[in-house]
C-alpha atoms as a PDB file:
ATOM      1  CA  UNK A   1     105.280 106.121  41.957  1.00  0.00           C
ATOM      2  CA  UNK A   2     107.513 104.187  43.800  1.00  0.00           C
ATOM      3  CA  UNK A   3     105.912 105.284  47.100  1.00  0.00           C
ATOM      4  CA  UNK A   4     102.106 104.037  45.576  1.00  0.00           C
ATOM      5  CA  UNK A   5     103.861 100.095  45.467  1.00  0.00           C
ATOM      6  CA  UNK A   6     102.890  97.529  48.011  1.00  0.00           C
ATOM      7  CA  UNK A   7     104.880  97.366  50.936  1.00  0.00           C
ATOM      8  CA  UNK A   8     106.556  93.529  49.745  1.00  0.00           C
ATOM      9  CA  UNK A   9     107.488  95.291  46.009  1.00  0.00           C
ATOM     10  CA  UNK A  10     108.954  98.205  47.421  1.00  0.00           C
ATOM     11  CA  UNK A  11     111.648  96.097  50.108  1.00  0.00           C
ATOM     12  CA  UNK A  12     112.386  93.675  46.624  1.00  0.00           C
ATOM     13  CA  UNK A  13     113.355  96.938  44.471  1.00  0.00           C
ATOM     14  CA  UNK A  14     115.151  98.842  47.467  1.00  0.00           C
ATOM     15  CA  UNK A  15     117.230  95.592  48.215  1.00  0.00           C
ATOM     16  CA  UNK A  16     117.841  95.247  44.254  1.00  0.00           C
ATOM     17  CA  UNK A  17     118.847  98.604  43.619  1.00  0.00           C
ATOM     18  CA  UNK A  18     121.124  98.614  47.133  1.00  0.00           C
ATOM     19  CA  UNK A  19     123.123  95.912  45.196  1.00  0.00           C
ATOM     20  CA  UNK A  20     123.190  97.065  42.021  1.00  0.00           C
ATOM     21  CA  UNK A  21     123.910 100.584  43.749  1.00  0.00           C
ATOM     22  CA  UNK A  22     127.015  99.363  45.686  1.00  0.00           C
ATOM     23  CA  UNK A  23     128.545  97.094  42.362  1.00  0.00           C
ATOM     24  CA  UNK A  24     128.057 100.649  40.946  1.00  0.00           C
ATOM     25  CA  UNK A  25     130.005 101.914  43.321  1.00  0.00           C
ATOM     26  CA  UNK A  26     132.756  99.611  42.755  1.00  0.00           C
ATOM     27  CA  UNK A  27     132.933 100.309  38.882  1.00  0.00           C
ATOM     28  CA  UNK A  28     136.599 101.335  39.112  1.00  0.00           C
ATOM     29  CA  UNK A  29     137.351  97.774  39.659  1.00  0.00           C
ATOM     30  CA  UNK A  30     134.505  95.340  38.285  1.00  0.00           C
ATOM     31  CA  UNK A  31     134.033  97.590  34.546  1.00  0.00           C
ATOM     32  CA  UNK A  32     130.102  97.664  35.863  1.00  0.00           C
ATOM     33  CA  UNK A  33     128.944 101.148  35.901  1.00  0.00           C
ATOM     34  CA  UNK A  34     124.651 101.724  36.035  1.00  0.00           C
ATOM     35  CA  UNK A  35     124.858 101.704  32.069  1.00  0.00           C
ATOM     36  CA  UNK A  36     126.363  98.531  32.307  1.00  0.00           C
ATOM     37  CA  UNK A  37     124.648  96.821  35.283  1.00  0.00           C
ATOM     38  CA  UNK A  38     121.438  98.241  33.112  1.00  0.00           C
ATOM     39  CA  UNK A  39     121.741  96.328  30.073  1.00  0.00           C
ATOM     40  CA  UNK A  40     122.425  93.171  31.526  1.00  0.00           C
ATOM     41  CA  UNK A  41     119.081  93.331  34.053  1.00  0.00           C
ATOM     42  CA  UNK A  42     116.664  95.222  31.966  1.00  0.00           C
ATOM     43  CA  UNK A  43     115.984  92.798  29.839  1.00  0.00           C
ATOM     44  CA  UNK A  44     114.880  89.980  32.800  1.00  0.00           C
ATOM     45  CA  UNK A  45     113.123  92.483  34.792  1.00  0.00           C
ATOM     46  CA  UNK A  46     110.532  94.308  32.152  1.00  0.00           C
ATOM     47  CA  UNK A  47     108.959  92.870  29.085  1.00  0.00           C
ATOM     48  CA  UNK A  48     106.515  93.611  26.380  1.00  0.00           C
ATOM     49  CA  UNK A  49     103.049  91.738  27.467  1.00  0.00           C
ATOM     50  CA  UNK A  50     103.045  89.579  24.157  1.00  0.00           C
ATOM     51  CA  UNK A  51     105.460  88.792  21.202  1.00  0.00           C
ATOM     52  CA  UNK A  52     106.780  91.418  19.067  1.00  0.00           C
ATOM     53  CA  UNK A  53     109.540  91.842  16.441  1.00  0.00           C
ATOM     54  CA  UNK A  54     112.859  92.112  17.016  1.00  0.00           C
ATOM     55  CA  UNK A  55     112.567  95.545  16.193  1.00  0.00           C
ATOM     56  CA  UNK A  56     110.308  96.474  18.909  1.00  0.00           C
ATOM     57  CA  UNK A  57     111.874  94.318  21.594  1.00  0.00           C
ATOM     58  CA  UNK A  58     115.109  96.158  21.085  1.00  0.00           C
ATOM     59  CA  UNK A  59     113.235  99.379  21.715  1.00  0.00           C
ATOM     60  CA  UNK A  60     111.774  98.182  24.626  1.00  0.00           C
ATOM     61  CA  UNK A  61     114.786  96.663  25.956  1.00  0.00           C
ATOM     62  CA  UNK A  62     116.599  99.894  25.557  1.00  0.00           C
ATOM     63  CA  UNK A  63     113.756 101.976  27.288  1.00  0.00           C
ATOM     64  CA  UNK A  64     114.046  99.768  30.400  1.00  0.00           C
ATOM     65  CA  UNK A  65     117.973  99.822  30.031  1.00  0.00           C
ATOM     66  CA  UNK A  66     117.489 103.566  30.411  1.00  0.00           C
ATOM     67  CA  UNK A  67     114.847 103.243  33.320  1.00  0.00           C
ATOM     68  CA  UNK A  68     117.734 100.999  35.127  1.00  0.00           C
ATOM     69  CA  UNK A  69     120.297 103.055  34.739  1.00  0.00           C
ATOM     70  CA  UNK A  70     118.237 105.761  36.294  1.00  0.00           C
ATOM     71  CA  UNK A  71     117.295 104.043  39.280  1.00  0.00           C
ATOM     72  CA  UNK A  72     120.513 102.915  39.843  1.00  0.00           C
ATOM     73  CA  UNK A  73     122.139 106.537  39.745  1.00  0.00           C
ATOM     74  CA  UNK A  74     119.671 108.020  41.722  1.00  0.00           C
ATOM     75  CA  UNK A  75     118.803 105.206  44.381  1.00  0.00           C
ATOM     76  CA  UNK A  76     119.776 106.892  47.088  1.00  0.00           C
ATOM     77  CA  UNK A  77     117.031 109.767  46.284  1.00  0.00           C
ATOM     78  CA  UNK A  78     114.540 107.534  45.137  1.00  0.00           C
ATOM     79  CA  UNK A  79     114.864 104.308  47.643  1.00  0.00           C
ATOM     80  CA  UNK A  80     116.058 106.575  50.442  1.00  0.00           C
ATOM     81  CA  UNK A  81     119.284 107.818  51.578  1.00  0.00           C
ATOM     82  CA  UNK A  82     120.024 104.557  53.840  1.00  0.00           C
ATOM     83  CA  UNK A  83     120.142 102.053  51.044  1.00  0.00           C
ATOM     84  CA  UNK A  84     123.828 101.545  51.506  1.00  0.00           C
ATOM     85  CA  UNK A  85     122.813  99.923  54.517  1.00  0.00           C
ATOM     86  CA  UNK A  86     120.680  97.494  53.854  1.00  0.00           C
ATOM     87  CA  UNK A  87     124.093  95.361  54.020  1.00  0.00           C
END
């Protein structure tokens, strides 16, 4: 999928996910491992269309959270193996 974005989208998410990536890497000191990192940005990066209950918006938020941890783990494999240096 991430190969079937526009050109633009797919620079934005590489450099995202090279940051997020290396504070990743740096968990040990900053307490911000992917699960972490996750639930603070999946809930400004993907949202429901229109307004739901809370109910539903914590589900949602907690399938992205899970979708941004994942990227963020495997960036290297999905974004290619360079992304560390894209600093």
């Amino acid at each position: 999928l991430v190969n079937q974005l526009p050109e633009a989208n797919l620079t934005l998410l590489r450099h995202l996910f090279g940051v997020l990536h290396h504070i990743e890497q740096n968990s040990g000191v900053n307490q911000m491992n992917a699960f972490n990192l996750a639930l603070c940005i999946a809930p400004n990066m993907l949202w429901l269309p229109s307004p739901t209950g809370p109910e539903e918006e914590s589900r949602s938020t907690k399938k992205v959270a899970l979708l941004v941890q994942f990227l963020i783990e495997n960036s290297g494999e999905i974004f290619g193996g360079d992304i560390a240096s894209l600093f």
